[in-house]
C-alpha atoms as a PDB file:
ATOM      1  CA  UNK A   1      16.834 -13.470  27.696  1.00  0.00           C
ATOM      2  CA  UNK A   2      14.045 -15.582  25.630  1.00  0.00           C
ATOM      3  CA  UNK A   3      10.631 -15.200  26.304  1.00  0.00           C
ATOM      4  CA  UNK A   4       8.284 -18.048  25.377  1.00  0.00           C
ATOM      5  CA  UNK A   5       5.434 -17.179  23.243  1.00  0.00           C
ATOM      6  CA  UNK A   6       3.161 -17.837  19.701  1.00  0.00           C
ATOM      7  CA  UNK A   7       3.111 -16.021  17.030  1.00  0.00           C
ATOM      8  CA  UNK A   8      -0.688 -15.779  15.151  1.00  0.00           C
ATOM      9  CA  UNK A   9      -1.523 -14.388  12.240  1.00  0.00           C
ATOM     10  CA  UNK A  10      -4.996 -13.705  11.421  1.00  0.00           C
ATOM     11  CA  UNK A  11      -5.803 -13.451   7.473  1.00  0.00           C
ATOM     12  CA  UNK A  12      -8.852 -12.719   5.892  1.00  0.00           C
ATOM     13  CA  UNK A  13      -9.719 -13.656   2.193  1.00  0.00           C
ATOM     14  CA  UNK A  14     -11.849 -10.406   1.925  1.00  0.00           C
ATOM     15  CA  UNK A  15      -9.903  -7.252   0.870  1.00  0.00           C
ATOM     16  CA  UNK A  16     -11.726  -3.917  -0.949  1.00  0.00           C
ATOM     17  CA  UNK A  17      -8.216  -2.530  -2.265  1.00  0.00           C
ATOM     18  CA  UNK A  18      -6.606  -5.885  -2.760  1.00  0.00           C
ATOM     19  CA  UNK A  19      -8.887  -8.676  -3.683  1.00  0.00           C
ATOM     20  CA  UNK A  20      -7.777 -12.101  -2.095  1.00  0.00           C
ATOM     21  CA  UNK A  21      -4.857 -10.445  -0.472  1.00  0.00           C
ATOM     22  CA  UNK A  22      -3.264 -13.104   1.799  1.00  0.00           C
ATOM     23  CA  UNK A  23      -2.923 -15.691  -0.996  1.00  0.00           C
ATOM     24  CA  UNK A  24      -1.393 -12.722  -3.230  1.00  0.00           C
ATOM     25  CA  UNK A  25       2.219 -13.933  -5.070  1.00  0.00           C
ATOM     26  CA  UNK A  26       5.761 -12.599  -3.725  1.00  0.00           C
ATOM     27  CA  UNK A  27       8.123 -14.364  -5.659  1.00  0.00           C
ATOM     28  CA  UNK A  28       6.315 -17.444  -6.127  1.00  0.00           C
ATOM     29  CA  UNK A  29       4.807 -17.799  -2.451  1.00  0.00           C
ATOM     30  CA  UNK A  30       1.365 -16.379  -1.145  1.00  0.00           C
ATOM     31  CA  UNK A  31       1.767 -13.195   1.374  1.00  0.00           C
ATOM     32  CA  UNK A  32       0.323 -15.106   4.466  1.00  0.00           C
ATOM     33  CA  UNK A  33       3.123 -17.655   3.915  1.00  0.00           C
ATOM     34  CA  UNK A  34       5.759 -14.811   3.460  1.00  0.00           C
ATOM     35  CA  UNK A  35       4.851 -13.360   6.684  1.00  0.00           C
ATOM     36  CA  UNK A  36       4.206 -16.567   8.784  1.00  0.00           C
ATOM     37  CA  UNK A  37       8.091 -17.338   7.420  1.00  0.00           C
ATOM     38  CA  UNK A  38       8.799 -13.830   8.813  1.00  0.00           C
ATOM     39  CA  UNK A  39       7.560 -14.551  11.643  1.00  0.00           C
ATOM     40  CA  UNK A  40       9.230 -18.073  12.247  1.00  0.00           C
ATOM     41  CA  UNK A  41      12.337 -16.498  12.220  1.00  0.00           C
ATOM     42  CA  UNK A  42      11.439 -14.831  15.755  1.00  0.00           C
ATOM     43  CA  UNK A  43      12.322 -17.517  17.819  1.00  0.00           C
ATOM     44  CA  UNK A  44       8.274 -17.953  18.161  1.00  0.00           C
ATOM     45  CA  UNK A  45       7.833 -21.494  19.707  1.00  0.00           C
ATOM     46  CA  UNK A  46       4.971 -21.629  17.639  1.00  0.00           C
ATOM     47  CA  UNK A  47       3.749 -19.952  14.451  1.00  0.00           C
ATOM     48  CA  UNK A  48      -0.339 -20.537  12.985  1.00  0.00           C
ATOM     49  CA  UNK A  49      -1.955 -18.493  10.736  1.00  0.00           C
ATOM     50  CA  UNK A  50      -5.759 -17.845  12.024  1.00  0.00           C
ATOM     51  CA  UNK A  51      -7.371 -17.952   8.360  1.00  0.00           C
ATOM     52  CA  UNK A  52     -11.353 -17.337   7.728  1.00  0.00           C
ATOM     53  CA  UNK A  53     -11.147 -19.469   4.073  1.00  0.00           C
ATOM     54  CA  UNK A  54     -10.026 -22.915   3.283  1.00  0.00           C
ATOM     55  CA  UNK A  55      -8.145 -21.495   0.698  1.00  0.00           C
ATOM     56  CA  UNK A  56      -5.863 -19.611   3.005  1.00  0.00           C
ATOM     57  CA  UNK A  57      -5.776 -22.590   5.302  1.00  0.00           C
ATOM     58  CA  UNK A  58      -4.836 -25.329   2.142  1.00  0.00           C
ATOM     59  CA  UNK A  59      -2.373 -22.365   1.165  1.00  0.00           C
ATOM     60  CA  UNK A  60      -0.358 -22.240   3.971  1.00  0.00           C
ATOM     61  CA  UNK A  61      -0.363 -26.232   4.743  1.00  0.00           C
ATOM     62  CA  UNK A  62       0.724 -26.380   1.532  1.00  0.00           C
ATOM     63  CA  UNK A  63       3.927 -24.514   2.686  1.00  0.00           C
ATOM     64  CA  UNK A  64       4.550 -26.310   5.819  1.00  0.00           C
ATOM     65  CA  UNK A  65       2.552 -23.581   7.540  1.00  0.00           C
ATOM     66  CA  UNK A  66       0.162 -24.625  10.247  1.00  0.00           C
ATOM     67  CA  UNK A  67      -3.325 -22.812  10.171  1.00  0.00           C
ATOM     68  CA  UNK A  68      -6.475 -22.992  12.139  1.00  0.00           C
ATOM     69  CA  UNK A  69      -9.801 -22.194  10.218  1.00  0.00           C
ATOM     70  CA  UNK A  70     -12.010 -19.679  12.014  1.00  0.00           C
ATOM     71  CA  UNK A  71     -15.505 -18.324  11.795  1.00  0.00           C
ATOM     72  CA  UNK A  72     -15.913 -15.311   8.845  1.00  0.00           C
ATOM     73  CA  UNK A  73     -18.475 -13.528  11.459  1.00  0.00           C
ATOM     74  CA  UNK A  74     -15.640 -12.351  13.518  1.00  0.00           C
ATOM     75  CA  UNK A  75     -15.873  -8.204  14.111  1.00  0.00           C
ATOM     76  CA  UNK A  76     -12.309  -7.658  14.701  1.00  0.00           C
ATOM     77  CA  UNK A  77      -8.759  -9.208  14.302  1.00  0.00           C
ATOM     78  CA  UNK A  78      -9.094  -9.792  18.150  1.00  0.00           C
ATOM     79  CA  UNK A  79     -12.136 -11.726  18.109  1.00  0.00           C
ATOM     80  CA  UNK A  80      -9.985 -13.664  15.214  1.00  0.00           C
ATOM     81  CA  UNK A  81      -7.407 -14.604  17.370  1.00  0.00           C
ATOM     82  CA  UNK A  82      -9.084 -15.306  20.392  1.00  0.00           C
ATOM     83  CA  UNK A  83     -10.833 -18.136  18.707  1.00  0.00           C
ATOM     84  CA  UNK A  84      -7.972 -19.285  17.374  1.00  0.00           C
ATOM     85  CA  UNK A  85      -6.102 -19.720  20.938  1.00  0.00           C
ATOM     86  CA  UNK A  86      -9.519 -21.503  21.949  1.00  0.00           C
ATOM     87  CA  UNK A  87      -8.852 -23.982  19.241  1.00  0.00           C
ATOM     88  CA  UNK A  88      -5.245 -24.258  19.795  1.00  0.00           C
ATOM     89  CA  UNK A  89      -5.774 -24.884  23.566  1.00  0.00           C
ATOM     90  CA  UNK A  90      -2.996 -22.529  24.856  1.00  0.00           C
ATOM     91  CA  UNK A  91      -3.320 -21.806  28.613  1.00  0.00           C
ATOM     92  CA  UNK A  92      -4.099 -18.342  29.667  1.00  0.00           C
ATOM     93  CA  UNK A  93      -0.663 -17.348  30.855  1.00  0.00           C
ATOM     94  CA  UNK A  94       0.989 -18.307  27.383  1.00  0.00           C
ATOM     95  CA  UNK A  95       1.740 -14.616  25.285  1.00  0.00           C
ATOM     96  CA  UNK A  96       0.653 -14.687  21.737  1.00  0.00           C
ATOM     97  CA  UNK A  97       1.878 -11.975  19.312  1.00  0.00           C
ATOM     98  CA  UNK A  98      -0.332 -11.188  16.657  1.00  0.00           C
ATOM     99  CA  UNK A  99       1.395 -10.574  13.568  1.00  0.00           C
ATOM    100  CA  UNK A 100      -1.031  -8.446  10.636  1.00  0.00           C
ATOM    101  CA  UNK A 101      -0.353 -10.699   7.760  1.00  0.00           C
ATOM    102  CA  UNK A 102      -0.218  -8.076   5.133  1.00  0.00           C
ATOM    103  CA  UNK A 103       3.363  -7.139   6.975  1.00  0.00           C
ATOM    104  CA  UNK A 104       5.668  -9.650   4.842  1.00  0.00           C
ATOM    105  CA  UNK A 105       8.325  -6.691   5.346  1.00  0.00           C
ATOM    106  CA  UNK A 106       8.060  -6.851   9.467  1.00  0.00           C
ATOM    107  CA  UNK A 107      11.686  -7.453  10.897  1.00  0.00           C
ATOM    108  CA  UNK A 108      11.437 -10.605  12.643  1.00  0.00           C
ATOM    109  CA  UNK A 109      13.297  -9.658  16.008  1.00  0.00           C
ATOM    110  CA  UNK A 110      10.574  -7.042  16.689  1.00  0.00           C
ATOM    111  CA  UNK A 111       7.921  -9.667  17.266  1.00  0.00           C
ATOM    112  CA  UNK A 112      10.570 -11.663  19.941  1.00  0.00           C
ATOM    113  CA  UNK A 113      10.655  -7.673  21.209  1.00  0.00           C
ATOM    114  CA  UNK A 114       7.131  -6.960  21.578  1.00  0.00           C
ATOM    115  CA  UNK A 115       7.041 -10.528  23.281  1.00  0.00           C
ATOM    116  CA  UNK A 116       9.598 -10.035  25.663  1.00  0.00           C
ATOM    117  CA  UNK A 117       8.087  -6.334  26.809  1.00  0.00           C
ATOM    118  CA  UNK A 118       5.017  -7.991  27.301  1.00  0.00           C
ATOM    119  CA  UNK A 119       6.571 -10.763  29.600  1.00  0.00           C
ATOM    120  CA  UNK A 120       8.076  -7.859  31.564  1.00  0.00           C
ATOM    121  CA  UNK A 121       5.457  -5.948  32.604  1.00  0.00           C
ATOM    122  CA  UNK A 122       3.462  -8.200  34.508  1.00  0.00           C
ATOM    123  CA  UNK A 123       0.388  -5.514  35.080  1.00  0.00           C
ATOM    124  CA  UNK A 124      -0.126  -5.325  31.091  1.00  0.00           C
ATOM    125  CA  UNK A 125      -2.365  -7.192  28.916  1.00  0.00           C
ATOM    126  CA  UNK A 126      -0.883  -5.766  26.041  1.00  0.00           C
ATOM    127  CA  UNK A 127       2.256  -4.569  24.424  1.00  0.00           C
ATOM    128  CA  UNK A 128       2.757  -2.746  21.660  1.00  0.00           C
ATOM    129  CA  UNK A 129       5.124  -0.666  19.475  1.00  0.00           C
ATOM    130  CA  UNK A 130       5.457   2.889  18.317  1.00  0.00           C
ATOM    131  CA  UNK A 131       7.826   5.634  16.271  1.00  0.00           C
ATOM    132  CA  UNK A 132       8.459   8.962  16.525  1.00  0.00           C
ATOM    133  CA  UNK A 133       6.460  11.231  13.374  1.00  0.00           C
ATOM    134  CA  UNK A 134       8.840  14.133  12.446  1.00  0.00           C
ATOM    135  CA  UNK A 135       5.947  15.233   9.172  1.00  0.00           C
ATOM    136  CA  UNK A 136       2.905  17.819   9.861  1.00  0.00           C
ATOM    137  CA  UNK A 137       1.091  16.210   7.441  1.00  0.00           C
ATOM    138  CA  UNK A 138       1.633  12.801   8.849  1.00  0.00           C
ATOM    139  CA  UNK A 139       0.220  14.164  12.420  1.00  0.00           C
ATOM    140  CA  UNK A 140      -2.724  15.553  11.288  1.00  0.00           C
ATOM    141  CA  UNK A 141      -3.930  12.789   8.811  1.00  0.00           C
ATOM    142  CA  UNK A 142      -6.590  10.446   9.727  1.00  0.00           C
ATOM    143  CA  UNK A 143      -5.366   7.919   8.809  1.00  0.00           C
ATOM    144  CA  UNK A 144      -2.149   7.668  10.611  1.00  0.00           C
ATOM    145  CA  UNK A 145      -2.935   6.407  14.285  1.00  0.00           C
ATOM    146  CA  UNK A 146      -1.088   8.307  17.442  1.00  0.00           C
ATOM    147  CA  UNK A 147      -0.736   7.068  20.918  1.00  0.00           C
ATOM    148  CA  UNK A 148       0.609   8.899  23.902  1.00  0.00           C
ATOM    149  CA  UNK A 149       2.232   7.332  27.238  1.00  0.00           C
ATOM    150  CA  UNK A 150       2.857   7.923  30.243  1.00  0.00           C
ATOM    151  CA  UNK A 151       6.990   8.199  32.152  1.00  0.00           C
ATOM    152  CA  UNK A 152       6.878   4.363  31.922  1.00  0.00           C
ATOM    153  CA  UNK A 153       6.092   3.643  28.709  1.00  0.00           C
ATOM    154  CA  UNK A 154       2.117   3.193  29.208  1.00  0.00           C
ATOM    155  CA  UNK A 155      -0.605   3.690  26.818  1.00  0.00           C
ATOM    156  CA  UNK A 156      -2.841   6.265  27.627  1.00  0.00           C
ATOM    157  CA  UNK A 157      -4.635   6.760  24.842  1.00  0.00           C
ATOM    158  CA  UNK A 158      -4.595   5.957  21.077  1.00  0.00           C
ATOM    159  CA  UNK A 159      -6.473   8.614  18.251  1.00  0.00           C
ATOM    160  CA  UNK A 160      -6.860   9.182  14.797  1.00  0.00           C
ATOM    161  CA  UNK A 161      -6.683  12.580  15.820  1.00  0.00           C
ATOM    162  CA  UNK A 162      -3.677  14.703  15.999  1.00  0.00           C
ATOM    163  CA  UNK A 163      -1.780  14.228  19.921  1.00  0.00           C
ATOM    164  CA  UNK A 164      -0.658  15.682  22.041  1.00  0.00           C
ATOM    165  CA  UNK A 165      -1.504  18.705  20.867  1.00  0.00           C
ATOM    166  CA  UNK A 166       0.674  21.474  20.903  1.00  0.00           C
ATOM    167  CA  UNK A 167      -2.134  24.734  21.759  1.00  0.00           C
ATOM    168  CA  UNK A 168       0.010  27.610  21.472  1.00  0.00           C
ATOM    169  CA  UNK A 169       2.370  26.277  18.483  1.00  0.00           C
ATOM    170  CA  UNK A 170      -0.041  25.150  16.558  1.00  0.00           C
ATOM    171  CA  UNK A 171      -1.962  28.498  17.018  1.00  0.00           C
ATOM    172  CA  UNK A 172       1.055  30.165  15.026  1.00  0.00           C
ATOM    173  CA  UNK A 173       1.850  27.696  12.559  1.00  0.00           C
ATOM    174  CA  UNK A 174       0.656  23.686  11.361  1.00  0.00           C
ATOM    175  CA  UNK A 175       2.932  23.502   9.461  1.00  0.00           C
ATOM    176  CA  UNK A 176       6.074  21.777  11.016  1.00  0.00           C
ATOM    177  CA  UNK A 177       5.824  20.332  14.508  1.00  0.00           C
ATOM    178  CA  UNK A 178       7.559  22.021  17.073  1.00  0.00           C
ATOM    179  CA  UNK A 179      11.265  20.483  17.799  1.00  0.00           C
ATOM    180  CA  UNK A 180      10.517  19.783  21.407  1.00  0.00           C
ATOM    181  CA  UNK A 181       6.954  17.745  20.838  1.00  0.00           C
ATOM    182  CA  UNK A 182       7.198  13.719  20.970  1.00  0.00           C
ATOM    183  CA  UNK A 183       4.569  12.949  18.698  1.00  0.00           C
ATOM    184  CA  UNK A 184       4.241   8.983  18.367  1.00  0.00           C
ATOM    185  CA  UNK A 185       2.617   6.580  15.316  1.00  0.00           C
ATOM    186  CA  UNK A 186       0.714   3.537  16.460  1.00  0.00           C
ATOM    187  CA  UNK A 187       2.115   0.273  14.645  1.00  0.00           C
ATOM    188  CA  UNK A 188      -0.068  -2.369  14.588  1.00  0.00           C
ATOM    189  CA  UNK A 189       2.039  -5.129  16.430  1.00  0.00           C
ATOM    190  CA  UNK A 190       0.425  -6.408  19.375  1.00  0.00           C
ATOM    191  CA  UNK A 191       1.765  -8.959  21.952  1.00  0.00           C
ATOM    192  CA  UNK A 192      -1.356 -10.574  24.329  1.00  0.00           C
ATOM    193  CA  UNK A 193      -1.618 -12.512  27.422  1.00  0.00           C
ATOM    194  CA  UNK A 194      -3.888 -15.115  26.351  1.00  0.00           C
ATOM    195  CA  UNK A 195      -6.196 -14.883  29.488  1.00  0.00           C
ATOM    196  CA  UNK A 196      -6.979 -11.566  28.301  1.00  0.00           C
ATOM    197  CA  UNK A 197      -7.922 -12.460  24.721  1.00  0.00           C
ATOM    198  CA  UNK A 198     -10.113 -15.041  26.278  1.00  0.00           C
ATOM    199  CA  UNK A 199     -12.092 -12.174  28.173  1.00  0.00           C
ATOM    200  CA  UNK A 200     -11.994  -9.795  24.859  1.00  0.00           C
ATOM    201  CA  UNK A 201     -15.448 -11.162  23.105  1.00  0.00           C
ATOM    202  CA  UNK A 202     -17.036 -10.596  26.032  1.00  0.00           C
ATOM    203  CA  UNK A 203     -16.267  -6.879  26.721  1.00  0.00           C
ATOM    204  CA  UNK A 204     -18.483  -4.329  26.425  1.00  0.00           C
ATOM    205  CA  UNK A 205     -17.740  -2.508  23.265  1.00  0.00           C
ATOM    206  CA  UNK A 206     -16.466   1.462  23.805  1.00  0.00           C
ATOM    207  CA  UNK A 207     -18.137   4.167  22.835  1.00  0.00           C
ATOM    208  CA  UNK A 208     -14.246   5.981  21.939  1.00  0.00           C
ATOM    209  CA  UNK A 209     -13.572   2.475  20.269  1.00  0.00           C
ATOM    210  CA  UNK A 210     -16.797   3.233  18.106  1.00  0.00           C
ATOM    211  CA  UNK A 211     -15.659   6.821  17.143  1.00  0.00           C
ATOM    212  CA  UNK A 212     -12.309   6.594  16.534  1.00  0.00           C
ATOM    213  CA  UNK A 213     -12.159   2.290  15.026  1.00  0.00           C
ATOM    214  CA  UNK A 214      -9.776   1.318  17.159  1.00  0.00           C
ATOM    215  CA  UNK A 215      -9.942  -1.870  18.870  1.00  0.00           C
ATOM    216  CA  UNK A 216      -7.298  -1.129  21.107  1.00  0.00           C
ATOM    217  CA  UNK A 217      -9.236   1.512  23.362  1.00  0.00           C
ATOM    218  CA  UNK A 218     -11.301  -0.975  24.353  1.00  0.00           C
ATOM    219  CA  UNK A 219      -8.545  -2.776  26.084  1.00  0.00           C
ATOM    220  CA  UNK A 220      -8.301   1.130  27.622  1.00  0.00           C
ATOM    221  CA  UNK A 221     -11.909   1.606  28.236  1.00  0.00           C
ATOM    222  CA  UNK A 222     -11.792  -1.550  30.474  1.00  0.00           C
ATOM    223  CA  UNK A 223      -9.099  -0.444  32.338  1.00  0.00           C
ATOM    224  CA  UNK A 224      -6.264  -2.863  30.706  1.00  0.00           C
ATOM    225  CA  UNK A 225      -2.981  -1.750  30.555  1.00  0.00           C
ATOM    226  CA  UNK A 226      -1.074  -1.152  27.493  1.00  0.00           C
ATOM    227  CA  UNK A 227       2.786  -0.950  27.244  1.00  0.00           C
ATOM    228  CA  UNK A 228       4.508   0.468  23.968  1.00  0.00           C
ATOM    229  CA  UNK A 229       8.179  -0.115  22.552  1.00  0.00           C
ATOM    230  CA  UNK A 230       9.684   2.582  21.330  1.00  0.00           C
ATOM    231  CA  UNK A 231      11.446   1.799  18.477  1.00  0.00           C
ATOM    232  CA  UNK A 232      13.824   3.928  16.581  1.00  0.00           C
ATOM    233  CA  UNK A 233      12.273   3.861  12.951  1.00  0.00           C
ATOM    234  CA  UNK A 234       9.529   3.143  11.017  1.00  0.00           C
ATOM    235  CA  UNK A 235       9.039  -0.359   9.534  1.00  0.00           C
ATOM    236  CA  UNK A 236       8.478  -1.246   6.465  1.00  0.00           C
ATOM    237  CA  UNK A 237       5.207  -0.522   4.546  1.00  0.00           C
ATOM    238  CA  UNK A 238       2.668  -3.348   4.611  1.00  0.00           C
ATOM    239  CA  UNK A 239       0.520  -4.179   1.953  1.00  0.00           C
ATOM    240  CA  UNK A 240      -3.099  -2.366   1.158  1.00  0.00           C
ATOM    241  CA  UNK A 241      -2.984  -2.093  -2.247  1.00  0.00           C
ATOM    242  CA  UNK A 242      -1.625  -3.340  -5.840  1.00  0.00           C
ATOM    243  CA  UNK A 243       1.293  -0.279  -5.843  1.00  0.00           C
ATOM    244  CA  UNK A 244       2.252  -1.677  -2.193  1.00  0.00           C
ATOM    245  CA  UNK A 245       2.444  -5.299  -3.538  1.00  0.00           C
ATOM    246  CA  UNK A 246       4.590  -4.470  -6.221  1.00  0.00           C
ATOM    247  CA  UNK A 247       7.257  -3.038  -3.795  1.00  0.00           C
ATOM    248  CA  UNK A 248       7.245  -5.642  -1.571  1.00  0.00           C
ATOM    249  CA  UNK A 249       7.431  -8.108  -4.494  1.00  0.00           C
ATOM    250  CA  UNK A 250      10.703  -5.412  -5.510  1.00  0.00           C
ATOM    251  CA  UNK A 251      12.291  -6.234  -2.206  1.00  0.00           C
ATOM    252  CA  UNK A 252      11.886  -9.800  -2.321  1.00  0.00           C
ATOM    253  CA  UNK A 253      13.632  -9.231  -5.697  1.00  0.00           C
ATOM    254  CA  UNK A 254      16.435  -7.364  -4.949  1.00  0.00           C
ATOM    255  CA  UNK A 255      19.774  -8.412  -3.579  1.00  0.00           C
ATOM    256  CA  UNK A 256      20.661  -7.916  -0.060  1.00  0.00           C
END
């Protein structure tokens, strides 16, 4: 079954680790374009990138990529695309996946999957995708986001801190996680109803969304439903910084 939807992909020209990252060369093409090509391979009926610079924007039309220029002001990649649907006109029961455009690695059939989750849950305003973490030192870092569900496949809540948390294994050892825990990583793939991103500028902000950063417990806070597909490994690393570039310019590289 197809499910009808757009793919975005919002790019900003600001980067602290990797200065003018979405115009950054793989293999003779600028990331944003890389992923946007990605991302046209989904079966999207529609693929724009949501760019804050003319630069991006004359990049990608360059390319035979469509993008929409939006305002720099914008607090989150959210806000991004929910200007960018304004612009675009869709109607509010169109889906749009948002696609991070620093993922020029992102398998192209797991957008069309997030897409089509989304579609069939009806009660969600969201979907999005998770893996299992099998490392202790993966779990309790920061910077690695974990979500736990609920029997259906539900969001219930996302954290920078380490869930669920084991209390009387981890008492004897933090080392390894127990065999029997399902711990889950976050990945930051995110298929929207477009009514909802419509509402999104508008919503109070959270205070959890304030602790932890995390734009996505808002959607929570609100009492939006989020769905997550399991999927069976982890993707491919995106892009932060010049030693991430350079393997993602390797791949491009590299037969097969």
């Amino acid at each position: 079954m197809t499910t009808d939807f757009v793919a975005l992909i919002p790019a900003r020209l600001a980067s602290t680790r990797l200065p003018r990252k979405p115009l950054a060369d793989i293999g003779g093409i600028p990331m944003v374009v890389r992923v946007a090509q990605r991302a046209a391979q989904s079966g999207a009926a529609r693929v724009v990138v949501a760019a804050d610079d003319a630069a991006i924007a004359d990049a990608c039309r360059a390319h035979g990529v469509q993008a929409v220029l939006t305002a720099t002001s914008h607090a989150t990649g959210t806000d991004r695309l929910a200007e960018a649907c304004r612009v675009l006109g869709l109607r509010p029961d169109e889906l749009v996946v948002n696609v991070q455009g620093d993922e020029p690695l992102i398998p192209p059939d797991l957008i069309a999957k997030v897409a089509h989750l989304l579609a069939s849950n009806a009660d969600c305003a969201i979907a999005t995708a998770a893996h299992a973490i099998h490392d202790a030192n993966e779990f309790f870092s920061p910077h690695v986001v974990k979500v736990v569900t609920d029997r259906h496949g539900h969001a219930l809540y996302f954290s920078r801190a380490p869930i669920p948390w084991a209390r009387d294994a981890f008492a004897r050892d933090r080392t390894a996680l127990p065999a029997d825990l399902t711990v889950l990583r976050h990945v930051g793939l995110y298929a929207y109803r477009v009514a909802f991103l419509e509402r999104f500028p508008s919503l109070e902000r959270a205070p959890i969304e304030t602790f932890e950063s995390l734009e996505q417990l808002r959607a929570l806070w609100h009492g939006e439903r989020i769905v997550v597909l399991p999927l069976a490994q982890a993707l491919p690393a995106g892009v932060d910084t010049p030693a991430d570039l350079e393997l993602v310019r390797r791949a491009y590289t590299t037969p097969g």
